[in-house]
C-alpha atoms as a PDB file:
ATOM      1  CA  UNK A   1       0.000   0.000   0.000  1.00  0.00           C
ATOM      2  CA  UNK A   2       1.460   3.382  -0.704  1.00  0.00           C
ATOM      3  CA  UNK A   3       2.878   5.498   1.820  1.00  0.00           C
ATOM      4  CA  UNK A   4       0.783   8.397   2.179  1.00  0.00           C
ATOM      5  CA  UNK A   5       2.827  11.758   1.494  1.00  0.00           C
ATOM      6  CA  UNK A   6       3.348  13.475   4.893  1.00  0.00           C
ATOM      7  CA  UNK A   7       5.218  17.187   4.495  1.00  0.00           C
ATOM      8  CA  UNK A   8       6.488  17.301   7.253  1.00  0.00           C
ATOM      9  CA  UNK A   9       8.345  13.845   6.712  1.00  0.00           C
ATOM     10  CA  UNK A  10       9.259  15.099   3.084  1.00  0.00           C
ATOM     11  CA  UNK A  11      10.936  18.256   4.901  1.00  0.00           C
ATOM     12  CA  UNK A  12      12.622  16.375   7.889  1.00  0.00           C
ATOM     13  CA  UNK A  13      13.964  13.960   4.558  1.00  0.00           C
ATOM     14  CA  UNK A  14      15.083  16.822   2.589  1.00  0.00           C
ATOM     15  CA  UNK A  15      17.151  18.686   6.097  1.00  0.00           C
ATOM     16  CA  UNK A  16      18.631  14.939   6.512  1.00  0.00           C
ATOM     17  CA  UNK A  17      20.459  15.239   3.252  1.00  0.00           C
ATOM     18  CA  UNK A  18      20.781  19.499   2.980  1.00  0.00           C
ATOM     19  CA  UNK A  19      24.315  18.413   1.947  1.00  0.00           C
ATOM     20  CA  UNK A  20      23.182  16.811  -0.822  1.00  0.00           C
ATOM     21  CA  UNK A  21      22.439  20.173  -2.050  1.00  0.00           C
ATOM     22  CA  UNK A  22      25.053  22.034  -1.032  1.00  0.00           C
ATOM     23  CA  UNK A  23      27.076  20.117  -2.904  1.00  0.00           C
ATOM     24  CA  UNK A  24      25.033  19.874  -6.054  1.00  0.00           C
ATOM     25  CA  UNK A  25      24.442  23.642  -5.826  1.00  0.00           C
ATOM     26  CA  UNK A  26      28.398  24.344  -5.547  1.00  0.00           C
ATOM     27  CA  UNK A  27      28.976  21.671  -8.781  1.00  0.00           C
ATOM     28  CA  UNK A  28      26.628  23.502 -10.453  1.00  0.00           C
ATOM     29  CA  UNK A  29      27.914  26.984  -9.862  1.00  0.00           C
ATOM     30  CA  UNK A  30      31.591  25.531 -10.997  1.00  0.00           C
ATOM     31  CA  UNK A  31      30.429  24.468 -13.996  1.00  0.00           C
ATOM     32  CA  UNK A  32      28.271  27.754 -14.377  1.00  0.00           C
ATOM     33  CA  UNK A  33      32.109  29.412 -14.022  1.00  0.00           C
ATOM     34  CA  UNK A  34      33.757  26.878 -16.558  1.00  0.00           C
ATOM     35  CA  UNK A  35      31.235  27.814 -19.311  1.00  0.00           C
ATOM     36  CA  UNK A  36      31.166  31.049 -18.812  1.00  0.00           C
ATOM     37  CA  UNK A  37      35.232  31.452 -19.340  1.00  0.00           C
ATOM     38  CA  UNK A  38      34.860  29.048 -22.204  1.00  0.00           C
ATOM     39  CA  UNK A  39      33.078  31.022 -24.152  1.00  0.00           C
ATOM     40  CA  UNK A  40      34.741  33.776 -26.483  1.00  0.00           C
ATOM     41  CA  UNK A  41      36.702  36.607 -24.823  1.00  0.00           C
ATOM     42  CA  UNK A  42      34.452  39.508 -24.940  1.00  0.00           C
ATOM     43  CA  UNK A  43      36.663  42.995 -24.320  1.00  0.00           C
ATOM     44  CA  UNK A  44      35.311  46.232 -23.126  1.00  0.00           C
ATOM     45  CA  UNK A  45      36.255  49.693 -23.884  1.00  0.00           C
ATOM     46  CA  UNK A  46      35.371  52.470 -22.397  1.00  0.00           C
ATOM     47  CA  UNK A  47      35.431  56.025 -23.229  1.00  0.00           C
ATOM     48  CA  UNK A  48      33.968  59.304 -20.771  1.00  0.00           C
ATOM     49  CA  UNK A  49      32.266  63.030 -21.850  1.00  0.00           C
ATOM     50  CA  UNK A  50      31.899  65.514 -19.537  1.00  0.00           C
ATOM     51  CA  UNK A  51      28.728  68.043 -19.929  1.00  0.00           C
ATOM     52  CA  UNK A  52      28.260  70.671 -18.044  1.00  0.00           C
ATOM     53  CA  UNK A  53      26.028  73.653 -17.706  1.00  0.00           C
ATOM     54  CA  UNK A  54      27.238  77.193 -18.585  1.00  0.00           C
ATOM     55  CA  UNK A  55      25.115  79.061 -15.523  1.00  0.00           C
ATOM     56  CA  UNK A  56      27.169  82.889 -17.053  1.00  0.00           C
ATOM     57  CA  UNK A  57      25.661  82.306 -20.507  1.00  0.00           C
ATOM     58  CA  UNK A  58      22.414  82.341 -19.455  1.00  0.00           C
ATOM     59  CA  UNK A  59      20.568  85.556 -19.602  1.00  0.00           C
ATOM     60  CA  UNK A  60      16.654  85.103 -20.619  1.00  0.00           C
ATOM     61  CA  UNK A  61      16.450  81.556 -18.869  1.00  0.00           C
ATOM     62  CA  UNK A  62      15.727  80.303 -15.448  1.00  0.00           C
ATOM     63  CA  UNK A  63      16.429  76.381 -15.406  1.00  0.00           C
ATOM     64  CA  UNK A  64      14.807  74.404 -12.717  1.00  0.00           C
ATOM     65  CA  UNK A  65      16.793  71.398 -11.217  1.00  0.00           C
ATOM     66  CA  UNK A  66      13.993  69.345 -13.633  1.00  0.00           C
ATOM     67  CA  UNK A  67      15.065  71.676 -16.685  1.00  0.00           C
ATOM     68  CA  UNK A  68      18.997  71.415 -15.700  1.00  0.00           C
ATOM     69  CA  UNK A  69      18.087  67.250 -15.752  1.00  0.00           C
ATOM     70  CA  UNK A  70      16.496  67.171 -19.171  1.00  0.00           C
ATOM     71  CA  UNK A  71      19.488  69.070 -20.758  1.00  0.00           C
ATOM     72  CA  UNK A  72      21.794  66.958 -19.259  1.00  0.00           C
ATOM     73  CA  UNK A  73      19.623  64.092 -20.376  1.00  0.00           C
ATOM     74  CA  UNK A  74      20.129  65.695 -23.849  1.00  0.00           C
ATOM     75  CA  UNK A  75      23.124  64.241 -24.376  1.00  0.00           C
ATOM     76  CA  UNK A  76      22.429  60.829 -24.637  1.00  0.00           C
ATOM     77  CA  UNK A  77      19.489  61.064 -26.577  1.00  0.00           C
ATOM     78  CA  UNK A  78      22.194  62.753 -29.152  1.00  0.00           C
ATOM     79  CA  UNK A  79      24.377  60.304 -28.917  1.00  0.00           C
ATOM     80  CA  UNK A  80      22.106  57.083 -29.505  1.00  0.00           C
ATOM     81  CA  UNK A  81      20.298  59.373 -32.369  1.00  0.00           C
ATOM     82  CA  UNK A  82      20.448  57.181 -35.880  1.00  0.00           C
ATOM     83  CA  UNK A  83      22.557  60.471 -37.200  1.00  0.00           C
ATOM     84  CA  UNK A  84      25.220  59.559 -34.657  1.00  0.00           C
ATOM     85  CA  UNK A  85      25.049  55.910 -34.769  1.00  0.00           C
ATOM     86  CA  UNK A  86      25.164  56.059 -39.305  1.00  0.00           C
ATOM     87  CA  UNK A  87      28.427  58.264 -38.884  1.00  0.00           C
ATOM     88  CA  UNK A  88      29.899  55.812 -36.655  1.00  0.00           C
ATOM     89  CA  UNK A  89      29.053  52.989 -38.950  1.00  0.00           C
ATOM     90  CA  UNK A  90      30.716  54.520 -41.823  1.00  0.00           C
ATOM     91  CA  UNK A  91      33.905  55.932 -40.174  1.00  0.00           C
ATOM     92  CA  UNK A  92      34.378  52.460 -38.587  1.00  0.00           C
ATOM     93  CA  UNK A  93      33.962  50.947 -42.346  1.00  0.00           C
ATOM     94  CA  UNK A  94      36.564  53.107 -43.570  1.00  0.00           C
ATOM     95  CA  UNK A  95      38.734  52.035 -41.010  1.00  0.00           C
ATOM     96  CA  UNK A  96      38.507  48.292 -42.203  1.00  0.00           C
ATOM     97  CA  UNK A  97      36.150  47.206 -39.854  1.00  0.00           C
ATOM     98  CA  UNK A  98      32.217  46.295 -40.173  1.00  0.00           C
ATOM     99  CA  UNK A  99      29.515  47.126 -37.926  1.00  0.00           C
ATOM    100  CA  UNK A 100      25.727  47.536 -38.603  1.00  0.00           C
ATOM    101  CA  UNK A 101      23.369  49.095 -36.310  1.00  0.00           C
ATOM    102  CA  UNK A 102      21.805  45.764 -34.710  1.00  0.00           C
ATOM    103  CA  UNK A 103      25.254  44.715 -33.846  1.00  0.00           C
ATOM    104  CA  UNK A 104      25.926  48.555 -32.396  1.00  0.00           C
ATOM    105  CA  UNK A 105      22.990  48.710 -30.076  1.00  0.00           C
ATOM    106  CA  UNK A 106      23.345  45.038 -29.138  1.00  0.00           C
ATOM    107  CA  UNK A 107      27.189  45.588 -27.884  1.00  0.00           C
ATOM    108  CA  UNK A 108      26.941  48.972 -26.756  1.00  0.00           C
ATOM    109  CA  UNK A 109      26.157  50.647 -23.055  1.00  0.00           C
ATOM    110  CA  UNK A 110      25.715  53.836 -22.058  1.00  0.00           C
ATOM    111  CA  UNK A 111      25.346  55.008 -18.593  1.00  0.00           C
ATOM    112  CA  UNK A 112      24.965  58.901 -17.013  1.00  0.00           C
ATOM    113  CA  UNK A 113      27.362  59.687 -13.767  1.00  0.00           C
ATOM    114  CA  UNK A 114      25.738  62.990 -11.945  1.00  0.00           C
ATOM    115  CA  UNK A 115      26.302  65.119 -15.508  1.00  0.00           C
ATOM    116  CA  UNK A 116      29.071  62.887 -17.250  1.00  0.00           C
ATOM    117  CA  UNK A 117      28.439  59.778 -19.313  1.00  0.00           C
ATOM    118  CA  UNK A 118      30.249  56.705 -19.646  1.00  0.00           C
ATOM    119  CA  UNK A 119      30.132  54.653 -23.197  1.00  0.00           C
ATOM    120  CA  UNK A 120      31.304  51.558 -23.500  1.00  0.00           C
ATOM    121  CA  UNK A 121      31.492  48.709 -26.413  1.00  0.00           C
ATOM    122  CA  UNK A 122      32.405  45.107 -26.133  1.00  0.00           C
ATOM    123  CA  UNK A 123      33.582  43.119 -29.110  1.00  0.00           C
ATOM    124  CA  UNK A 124      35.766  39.716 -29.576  1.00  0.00           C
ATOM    125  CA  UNK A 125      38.332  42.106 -30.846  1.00  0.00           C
ATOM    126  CA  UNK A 126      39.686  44.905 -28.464  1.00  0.00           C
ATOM    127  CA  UNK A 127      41.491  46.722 -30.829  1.00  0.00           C
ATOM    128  CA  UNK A 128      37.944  46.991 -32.519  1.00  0.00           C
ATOM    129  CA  UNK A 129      36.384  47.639 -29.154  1.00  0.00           C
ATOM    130  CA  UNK A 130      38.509  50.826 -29.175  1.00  0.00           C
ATOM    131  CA  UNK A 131      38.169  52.355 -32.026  1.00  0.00           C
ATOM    132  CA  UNK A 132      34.223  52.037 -31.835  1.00  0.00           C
ATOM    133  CA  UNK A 133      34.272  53.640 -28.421  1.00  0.00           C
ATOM    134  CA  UNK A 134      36.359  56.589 -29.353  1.00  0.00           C
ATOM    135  CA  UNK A 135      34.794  57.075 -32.546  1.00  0.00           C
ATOM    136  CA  UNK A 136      31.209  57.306 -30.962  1.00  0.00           C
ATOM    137  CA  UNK A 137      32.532  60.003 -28.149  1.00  0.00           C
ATOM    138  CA  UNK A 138      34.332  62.062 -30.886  1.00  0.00           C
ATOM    139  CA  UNK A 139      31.175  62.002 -33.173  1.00  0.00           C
ATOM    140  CA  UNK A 140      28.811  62.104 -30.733  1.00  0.00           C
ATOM    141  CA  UNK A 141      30.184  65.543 -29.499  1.00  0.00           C
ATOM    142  CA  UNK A 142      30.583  67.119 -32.731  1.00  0.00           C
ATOM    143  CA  UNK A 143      26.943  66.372 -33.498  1.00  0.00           C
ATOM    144  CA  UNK A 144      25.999  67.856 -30.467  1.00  0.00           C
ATOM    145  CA  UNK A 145      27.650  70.608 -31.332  1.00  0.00           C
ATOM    146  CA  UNK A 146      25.816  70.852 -35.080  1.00  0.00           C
ATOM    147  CA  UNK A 147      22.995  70.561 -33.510  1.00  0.00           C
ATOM    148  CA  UNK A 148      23.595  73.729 -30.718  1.00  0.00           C
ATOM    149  CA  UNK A 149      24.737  75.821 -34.285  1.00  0.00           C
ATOM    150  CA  UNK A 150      21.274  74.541 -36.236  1.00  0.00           C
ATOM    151  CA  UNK A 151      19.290  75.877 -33.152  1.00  0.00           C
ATOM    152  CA  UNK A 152      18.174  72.406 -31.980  1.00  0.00           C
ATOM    153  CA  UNK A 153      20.021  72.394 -28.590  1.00  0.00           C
ATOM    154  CA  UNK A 154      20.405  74.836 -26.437  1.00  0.00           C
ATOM    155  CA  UNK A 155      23.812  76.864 -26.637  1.00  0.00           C
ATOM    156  CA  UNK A 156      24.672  76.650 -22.268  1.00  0.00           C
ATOM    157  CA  UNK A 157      24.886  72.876 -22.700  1.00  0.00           C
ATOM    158  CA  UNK A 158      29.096  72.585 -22.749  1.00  0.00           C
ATOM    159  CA  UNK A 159      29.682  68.307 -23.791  1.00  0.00           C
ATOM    160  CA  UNK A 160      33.598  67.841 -24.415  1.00  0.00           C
ATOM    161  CA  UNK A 161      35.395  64.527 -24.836  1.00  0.00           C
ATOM    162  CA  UNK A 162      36.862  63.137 -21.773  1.00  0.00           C
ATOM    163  CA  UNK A 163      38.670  60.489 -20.695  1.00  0.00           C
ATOM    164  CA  UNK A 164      39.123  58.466 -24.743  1.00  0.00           C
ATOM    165  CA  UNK A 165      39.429  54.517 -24.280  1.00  0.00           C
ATOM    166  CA  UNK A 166      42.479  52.824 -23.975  1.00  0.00           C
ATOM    167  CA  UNK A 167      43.171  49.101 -25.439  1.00  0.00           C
ATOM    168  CA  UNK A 168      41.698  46.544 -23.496  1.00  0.00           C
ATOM    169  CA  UNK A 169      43.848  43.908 -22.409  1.00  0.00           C
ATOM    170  CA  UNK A 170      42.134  41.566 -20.102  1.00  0.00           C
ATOM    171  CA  UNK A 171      38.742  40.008 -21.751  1.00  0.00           C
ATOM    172  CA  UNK A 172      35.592  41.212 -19.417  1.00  0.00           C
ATOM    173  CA  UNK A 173      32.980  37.986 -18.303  1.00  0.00           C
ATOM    174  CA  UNK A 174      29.401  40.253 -17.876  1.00  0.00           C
ATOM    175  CA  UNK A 175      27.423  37.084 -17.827  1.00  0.00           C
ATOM    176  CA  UNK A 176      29.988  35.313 -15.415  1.00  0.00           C
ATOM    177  CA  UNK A 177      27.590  35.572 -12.351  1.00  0.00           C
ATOM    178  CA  UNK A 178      24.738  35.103 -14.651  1.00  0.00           C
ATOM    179  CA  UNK A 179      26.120  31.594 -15.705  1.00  0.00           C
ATOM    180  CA  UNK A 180      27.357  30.568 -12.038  1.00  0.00           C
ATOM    181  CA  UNK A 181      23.970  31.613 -10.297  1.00  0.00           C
ATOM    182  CA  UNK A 182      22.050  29.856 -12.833  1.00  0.00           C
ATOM    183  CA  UNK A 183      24.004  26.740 -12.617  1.00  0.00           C
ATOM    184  CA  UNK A 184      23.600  26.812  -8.644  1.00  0.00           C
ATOM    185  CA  UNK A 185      20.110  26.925  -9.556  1.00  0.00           C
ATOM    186  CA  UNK A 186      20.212  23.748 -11.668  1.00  0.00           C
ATOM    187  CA  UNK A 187      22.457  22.166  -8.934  1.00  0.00           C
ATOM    188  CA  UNK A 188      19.674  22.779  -6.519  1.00  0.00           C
ATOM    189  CA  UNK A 189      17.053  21.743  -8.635  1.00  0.00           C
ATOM    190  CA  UNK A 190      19.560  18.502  -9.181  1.00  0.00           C
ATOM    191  CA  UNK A 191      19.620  18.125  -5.766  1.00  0.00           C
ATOM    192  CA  UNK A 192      15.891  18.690  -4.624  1.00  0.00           C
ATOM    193  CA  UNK A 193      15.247  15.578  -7.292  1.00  0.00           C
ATOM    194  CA  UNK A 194      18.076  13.012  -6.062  1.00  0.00           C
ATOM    195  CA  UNK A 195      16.802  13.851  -2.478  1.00  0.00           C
ATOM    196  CA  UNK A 196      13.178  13.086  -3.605  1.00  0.00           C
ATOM    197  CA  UNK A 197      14.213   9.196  -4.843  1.00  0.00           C
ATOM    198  CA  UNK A 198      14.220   7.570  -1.451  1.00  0.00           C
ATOM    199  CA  UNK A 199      14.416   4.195  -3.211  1.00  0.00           C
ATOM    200  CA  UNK A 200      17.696   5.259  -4.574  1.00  0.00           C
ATOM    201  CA  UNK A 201      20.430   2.889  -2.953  1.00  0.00           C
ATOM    202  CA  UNK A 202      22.441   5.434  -1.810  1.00  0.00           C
ATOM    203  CA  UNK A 203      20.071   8.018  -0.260  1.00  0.00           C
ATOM    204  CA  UNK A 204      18.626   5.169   1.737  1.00  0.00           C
ATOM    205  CA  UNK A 205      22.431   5.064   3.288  1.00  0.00           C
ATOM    206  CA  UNK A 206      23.022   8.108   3.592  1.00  0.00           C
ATOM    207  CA  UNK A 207      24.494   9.312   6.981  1.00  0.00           C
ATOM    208  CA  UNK A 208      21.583  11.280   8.565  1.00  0.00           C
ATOM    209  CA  UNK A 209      19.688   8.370   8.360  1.00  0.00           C
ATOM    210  CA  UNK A 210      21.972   5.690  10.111  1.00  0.00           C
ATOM    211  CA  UNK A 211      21.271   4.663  13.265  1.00  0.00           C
END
């Protein structure tokens, strides 16, 4: 006759054999940490512009700190504009390289620091890496620019290149944690099933449940 499922037994069985997943949960994050440093190297570069507000050149306005934040915020929506991102494309051709703009938004990051920005790119190639990076900063500002002479920016709004990217020499792993939590994940999983076969040989043994 079967046993009829108690949870409280299933619970006291599972805390019997909690190392059982520990150590199913650890082989699992290992090989989470294997695959992810098997895969391709993936280098970052990583270029800077600082923008700024020029408070003395402004006579007939009166920002508040939610206009001073939308200028500032002006600046990336410049530099991920498709007139940006097509001149990058083509200067990066004409260096020998291709790039489309899937690949460019896919691979690229932007991220705003009080009023500076940080750009990076990450490509199999960090010599490739670097030139993208630099090459968006540098054409990113002088749009800006165009855009302050053509009347579509305001002229306070001061964006300068700062800190260019150097060459990348160690490969960076962004999906390294990814890969080892979800591997302690499947580890646990693992573990919650080989702690659920109590006609398995070896569970029976197992040294909680001597006695």
């Amino acid at each position: 006759m079967p046993q009829e499922f108690s949870p409280k037994d299933e619970i006291l069985h599972k805390l019997r054999l909690w190392w059982v997943l520990v150590i199913c949960m650890i082989l699992g994050g290992l090989v989470g940490y294997v695959f992810s440093h098997l895969q391709p190297a993936i280098y970052q570069a990583k270029a800077t512009l600082f923008a700024a507000i020029d408070y003395q050149s402004i006579t007939n306005v009166r920002l508040s700190e939610y206009d001073e934040d939308m200028t500032i915020n002006s600046v990336q929506s410049v530099m991920l504009s498709n007139d940006v991102i097509r001149s990058v494309i083509m200067e990066v051709a004409e260096s020998g390289y291709s790039l489309d703009y899937a690949t460019f938004m896919q691979q690229k990051s932007i991220y705003r620091k009080f009023s500076d920005y940080d750009l990076y790119y990450r490509d199999p190639d960090p010599e490739k890496a670097q030139l993208i990076v630099n090459t968006w900063a540098t054409i990113g500002v002088r749009t800006f620019k165009e855009y302050q002479e053509a009347g579509m920016l305001p002229l306070y709004v001061n964006v300068l290149p700062g800190n260019l990217a150097s060459l990348p020499t160690s490969p960076a792993y962004q999906k390294m944690n990814s890969h080892v939590l979800g591997g302690a994940l499947l580890g646990m999983l693992l573990g919650i099933m080989l702690t659920s076969a109590r006609n398995v040989a070896w569970v029976k043994k197992s040294p909680g449940q001597h006695r």
